[in-house]
Structure formats: structure tokens, C-alpha cells
N, C-alpha and C. Protein backbone atom coordinates (compact mmCIF):
# COMPACT_ATOMS: atom_id res chain seq x y z
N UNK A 1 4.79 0.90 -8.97
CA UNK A 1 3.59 1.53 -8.47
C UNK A 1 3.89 3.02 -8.31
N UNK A 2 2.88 3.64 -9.04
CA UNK A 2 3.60 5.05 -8.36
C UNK A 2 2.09 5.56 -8.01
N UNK A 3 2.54 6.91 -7.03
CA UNK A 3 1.01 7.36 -6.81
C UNK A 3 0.70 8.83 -7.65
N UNK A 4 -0.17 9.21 -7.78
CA UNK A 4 -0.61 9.79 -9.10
C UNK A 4 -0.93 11.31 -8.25
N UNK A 5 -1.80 11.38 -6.92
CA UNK A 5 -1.73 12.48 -6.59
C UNK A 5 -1.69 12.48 -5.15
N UNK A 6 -1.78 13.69 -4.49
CA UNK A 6 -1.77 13.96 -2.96
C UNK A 6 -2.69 13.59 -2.39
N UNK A 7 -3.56 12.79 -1.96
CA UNK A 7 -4.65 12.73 -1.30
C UNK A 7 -5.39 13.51 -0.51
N UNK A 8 -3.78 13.58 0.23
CA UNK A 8 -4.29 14.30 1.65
C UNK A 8 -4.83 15.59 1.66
N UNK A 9 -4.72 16.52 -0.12
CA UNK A 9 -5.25 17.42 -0.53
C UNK A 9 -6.61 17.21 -0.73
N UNK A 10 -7.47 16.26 -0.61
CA UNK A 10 -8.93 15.74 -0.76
C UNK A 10 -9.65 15.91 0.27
N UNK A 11 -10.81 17.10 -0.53
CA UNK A 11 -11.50 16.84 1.30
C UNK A 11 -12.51 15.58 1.31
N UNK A 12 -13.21 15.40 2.70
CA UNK A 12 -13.62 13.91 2.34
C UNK A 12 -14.81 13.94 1.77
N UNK A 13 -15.25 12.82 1.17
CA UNK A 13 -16.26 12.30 0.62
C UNK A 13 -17.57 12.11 1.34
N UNK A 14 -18.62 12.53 0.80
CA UNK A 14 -20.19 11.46 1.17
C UNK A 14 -20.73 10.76 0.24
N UNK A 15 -20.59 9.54 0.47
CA UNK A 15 -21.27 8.47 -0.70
C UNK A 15 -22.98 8.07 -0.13
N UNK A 16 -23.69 7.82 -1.14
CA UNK A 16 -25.04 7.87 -1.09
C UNK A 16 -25.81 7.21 0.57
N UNK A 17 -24.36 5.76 1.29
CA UNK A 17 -25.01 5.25 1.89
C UNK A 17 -25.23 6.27 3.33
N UNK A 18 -24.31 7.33 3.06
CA UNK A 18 -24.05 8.42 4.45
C UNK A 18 -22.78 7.94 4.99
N UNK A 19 -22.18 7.35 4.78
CA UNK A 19 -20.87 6.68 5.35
C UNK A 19 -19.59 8.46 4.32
N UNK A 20 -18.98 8.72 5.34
CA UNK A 20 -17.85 9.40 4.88
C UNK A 20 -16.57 8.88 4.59
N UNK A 21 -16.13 9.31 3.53
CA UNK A 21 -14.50 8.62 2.91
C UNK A 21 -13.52 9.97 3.26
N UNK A 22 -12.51 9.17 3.44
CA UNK A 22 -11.38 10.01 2.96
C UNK A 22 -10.17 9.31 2.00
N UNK A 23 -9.84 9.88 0.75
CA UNK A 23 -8.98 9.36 -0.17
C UNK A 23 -7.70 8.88 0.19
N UNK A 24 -7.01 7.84 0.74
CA UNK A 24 -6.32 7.46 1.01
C UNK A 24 -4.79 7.88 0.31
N UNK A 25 -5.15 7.62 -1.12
CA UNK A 25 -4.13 6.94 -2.34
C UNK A 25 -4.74 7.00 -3.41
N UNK A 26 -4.16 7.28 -4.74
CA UNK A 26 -5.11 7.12 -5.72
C UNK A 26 -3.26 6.53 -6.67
N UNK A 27 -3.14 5.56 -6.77
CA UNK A 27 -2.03 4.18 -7.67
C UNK A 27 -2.35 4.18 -8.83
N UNK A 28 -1.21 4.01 -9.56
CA UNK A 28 -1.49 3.71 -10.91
C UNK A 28 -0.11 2.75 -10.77
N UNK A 29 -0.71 0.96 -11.82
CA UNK A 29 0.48 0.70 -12.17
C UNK A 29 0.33 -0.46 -13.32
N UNK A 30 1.28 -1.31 -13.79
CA UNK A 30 0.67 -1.69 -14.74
C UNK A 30 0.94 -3.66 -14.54
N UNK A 31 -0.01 -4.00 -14.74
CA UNK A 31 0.14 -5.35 -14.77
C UNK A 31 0.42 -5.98 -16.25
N UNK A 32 0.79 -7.10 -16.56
CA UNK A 32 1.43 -7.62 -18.14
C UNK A 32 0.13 -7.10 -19.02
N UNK A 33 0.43 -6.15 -19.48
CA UNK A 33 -0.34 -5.68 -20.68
C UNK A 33 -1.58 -4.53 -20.93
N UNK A 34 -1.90 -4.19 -19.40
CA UNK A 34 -3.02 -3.57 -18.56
C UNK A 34 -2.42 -2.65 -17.97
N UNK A 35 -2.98 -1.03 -17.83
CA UNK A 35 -3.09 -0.20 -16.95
C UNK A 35 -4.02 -0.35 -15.65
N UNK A 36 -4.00 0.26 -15.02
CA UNK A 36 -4.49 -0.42 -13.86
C UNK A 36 -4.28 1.19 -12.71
N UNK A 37 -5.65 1.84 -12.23
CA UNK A 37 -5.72 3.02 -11.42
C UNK A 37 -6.21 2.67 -10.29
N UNK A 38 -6.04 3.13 -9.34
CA UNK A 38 -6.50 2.36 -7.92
C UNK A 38 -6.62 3.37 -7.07
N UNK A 39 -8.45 3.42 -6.64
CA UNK A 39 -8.34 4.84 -5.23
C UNK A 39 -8.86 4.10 -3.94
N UNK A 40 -8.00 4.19 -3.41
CA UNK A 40 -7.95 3.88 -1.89
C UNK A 40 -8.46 4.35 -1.09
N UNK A 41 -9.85 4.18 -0.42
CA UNK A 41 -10.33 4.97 0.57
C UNK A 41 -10.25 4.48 2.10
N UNK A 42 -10.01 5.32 2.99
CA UNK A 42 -10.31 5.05 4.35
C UNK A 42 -12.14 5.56 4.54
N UNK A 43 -12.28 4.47 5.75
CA UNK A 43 -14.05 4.79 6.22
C UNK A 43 -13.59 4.45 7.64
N UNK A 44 -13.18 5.68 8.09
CA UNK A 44 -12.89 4.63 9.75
C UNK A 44 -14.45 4.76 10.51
N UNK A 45 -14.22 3.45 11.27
CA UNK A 45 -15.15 2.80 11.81
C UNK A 45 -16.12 1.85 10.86
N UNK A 46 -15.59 1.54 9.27
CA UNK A 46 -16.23 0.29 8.76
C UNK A 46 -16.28 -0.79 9.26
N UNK A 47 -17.54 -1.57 9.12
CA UNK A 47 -18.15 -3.07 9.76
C UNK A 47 -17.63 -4.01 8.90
N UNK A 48 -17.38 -4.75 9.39
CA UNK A 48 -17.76 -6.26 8.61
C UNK A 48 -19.51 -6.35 7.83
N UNK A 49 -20.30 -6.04 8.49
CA UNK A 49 -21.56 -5.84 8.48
C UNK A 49 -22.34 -5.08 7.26
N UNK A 50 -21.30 -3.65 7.28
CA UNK A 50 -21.60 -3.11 6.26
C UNK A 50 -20.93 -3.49 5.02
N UNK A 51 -19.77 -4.08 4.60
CA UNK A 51 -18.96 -4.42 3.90
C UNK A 51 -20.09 -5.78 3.39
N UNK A 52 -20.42 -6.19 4.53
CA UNK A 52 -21.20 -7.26 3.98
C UNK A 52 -23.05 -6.73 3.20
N UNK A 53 -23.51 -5.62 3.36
CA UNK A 53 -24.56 -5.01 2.94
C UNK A 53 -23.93 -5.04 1.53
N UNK A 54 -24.39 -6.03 0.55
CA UNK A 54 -23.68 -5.63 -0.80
C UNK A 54 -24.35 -4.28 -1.50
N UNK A 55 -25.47 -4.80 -1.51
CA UNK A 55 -26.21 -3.58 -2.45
C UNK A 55 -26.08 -1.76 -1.73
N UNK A 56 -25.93 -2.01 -0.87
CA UNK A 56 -25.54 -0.59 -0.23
C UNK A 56 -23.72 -0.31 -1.07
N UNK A 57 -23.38 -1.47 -0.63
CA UNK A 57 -21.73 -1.00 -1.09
C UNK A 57 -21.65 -0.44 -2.83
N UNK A 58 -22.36 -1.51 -3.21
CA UNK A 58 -22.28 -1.03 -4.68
C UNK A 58 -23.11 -0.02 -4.91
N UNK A 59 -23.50 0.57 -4.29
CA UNK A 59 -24.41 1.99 -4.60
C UNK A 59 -23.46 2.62 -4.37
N UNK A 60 -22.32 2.26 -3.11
CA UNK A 60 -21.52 3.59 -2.72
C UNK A 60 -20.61 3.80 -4.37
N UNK A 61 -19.69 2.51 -4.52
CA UNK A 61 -18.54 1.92 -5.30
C UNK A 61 -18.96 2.82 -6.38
N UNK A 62 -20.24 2.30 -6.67
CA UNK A 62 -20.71 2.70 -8.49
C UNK A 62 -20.42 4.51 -8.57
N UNK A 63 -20.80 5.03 -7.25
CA UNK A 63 -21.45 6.51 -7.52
C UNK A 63 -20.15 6.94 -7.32
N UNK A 64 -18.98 6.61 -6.80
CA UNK A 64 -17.69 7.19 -6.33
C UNK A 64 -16.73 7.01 -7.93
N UNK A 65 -16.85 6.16 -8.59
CA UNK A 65 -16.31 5.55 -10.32
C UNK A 65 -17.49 6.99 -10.75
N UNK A 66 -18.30 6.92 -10.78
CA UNK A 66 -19.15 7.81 -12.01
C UNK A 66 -18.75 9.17 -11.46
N UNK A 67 -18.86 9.68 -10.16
CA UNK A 67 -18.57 11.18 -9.82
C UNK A 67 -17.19 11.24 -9.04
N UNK A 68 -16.46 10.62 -8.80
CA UNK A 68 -14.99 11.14 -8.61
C UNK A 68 -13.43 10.42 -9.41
N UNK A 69 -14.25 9.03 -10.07
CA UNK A 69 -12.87 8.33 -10.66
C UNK A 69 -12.67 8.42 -11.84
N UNK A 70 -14.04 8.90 -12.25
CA UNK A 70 -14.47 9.35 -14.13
C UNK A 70 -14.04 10.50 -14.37
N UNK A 71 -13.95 11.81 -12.98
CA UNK A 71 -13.71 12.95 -13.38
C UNK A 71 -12.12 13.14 -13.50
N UNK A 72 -11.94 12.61 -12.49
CA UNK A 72 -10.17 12.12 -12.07
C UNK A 72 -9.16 11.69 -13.17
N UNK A 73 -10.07 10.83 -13.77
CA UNK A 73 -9.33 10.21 -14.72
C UNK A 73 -9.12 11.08 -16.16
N UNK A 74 -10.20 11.88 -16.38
CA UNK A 74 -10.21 12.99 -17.32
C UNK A 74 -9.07 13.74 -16.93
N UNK A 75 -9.14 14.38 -16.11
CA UNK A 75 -8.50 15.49 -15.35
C UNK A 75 -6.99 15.17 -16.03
N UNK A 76 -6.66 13.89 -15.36
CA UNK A 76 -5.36 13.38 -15.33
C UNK A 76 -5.26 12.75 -16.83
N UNK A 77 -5.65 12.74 -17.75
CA UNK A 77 -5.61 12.31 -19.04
C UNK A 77 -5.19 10.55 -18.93
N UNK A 78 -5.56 10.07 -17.93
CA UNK A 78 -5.42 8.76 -17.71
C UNK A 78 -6.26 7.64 -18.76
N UNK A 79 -6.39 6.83 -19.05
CA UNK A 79 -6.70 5.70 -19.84
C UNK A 79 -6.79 4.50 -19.42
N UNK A 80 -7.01 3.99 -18.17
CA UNK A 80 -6.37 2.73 -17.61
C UNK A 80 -7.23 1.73 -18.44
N UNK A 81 -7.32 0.60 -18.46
CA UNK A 81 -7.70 -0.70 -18.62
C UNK A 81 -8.42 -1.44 -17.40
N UNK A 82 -8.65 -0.65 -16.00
CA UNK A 82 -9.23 -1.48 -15.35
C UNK A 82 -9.00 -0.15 -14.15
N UNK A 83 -10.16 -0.41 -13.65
CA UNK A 83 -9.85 1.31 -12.13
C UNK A 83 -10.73 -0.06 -10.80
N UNK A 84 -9.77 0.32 -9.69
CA UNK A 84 -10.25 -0.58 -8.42
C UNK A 84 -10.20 0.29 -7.66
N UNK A 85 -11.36 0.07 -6.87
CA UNK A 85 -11.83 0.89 -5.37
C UNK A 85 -12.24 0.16 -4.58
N UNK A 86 -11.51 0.60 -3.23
CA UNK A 86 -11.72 0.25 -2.40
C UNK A 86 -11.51 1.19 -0.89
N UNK A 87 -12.31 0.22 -0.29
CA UNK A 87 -12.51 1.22 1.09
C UNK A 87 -11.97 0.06 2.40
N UNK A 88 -11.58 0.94 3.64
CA UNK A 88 -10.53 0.01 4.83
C UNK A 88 -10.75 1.08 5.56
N UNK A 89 -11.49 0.42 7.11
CA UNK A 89 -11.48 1.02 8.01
C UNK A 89 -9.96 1.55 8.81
N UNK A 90 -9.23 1.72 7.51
CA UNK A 90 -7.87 2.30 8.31
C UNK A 90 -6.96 2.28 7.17
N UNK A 91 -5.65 3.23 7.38
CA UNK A 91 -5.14 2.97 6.20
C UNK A 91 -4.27 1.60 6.27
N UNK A 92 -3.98 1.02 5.13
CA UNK A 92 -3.27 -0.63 4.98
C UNK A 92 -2.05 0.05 3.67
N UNK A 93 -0.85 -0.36 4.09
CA UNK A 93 -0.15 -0.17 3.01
C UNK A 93 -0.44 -0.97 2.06
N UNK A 94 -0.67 -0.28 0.55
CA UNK A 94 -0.48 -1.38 -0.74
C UNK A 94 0.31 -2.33 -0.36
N UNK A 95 -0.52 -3.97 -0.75
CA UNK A 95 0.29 -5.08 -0.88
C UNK A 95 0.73 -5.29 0.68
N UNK A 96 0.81 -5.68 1.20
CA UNK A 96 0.39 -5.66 2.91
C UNK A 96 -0.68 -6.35 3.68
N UNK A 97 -0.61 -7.32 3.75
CA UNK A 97 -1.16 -8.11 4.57
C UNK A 97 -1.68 -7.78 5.89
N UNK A 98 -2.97 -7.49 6.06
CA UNK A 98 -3.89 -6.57 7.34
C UNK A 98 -5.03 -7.40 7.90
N UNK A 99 -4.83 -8.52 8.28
CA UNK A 99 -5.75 -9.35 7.81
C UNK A 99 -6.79 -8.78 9.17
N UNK A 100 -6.55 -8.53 10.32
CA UNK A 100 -7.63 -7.00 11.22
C UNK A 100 -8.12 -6.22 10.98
N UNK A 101 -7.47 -5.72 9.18
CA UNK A 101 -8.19 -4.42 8.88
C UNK A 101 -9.73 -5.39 8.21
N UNK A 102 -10.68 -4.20 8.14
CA UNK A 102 -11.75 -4.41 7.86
C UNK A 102 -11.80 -3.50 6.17
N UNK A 103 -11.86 -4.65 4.85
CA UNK A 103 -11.32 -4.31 3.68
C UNK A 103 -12.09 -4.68 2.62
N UNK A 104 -12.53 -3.39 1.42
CA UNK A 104 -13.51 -4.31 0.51
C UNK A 104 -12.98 -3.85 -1.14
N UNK A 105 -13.41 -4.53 -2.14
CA UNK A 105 -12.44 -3.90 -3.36
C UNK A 105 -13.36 -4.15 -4.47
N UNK A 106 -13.55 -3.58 -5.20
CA UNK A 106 -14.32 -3.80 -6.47
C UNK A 106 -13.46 -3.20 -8.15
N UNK A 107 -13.95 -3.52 -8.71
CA UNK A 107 -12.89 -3.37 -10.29
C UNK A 107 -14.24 -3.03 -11.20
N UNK A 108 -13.34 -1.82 -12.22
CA UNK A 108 -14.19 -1.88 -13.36
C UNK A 108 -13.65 -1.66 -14.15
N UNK A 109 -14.02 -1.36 -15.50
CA UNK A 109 -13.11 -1.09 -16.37
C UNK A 109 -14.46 0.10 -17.21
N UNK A 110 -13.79 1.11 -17.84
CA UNK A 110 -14.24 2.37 -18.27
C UNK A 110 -14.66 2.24 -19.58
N UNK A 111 -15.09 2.46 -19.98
CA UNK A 111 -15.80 2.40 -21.15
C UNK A 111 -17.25 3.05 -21.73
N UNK A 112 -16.65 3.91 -22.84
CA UNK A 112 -17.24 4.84 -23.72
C UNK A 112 -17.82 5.99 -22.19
N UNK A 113 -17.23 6.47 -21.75
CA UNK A 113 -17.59 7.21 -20.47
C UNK A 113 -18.35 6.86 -19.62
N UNK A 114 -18.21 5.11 -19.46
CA UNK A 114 -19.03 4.80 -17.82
C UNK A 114 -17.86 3.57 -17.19
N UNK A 115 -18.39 3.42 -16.08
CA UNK A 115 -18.21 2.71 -15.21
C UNK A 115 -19.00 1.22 -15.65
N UNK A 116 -18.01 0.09 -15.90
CA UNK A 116 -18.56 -1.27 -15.83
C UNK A 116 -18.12 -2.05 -14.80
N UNK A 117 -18.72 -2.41 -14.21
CA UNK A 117 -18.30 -3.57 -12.95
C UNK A 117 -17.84 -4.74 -13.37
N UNK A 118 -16.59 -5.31 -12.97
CA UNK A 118 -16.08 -6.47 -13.37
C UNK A 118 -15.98 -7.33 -11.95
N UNK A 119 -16.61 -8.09 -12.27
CA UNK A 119 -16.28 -9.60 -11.18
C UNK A 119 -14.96 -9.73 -11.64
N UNK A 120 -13.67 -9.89 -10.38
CA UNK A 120 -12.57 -10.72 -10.46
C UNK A 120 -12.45 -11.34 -9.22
């Protein structure tokens, strides 16, 4: 796993629902055969509640892949095979078991310059 940039150089985010991010982590690593980019956001004070508002979340998810993980990934001449975001009312170390933290994750994979949502 390695991490790809500074975060803490990020100022924070507003995603459409009004909820503010701050970039946690942004991972890259590779699973058997797959690249694989991963941005980690903190939302402190996320709900269960809101995590559970799907269609709000995926308004946030979608617009954060099209205007910060699409540009990111240019930037960084990256290519992955699959980009996951997610947001945690706190930071959780990668791979770390938090089962208090309040945690949500979505996957897509990039293609011809968009964002596709993958159910896994």
C-alpha cells in the first residue's frame, strides 16, 4: 500500500449534500491483477442516518469521482482499474477494524473519462 499524496495539504471539501470532507488518504495498491486508488475522507460528526440516506450519499460519492478523483488521477498520470471512496466520521487506519467508527465505501471503475459505479 503506499500513499500517493499529502492530504493534509487539502483544503476541505463541500459535496453537494452540504456535509464538509477532509481528505484523509488518497492509497494506491494493487490487488491480483488490478490497480486499485483509494480516497479516504473524514466527515466528522457523520450519522448512521446519513450514511443510510443513499441517494444523498451517491450524489455526494458521484460528484467527489467526477470533480476531485478524475482530476487527481490525471494530475498523477494514474490508470487504476477500480477508484474507492469513502467517508468515516473519524480517521480509521487502512485495514483496521473500527467497528464504532461510523463508515461508508463505494467503488468505480473509470472509463473513457467518467466515473462508473460498481456494486461490490
Amino acid at each position: 500500500m503506499a500513499s500517493v499524496s499529502a492530504a493534509a495539504q487539502t483544503p476541505d471539501i463541500r459535496v453537494p449534500s452540504g456535509r464538509t470532507l477532509s481528505l484523509h488518504e488518497v492509497l494506491t495498491d494493487t490487488r491480483p491483477g488490478e490497480l486499485w486508488v483509494r480516497f479516504r475522507f473524514v466527515s466528522e460528526g457523520l450519522s448512521q442516518a446519513e450514511v443510510d440516506d443513499h441517494d444523498r450519499m451517491a450524489e455526494d460519492m458521484d460528484w467527489l469521482c467526477a470533480n476531485l478523483v478524475l482530476p487527481y488521477l490525471d494530475h498523477h498520470e494514474l490508470k487504476p482499474d477500480r477508484v474507492a471512496i469513502s467517508f468515516s466520521d473519524r480517521p480509521v487506519p487502512f485495514g483496521k477494524a473500527a467497528p464504532d467508527a461510523v463508515q461508508v465505501f463505494e467503488a468505480y471503475r473509470i472509463e473513457d473519462g467518467a466515473c462508473i459505479w460498481e456494486d461490490y
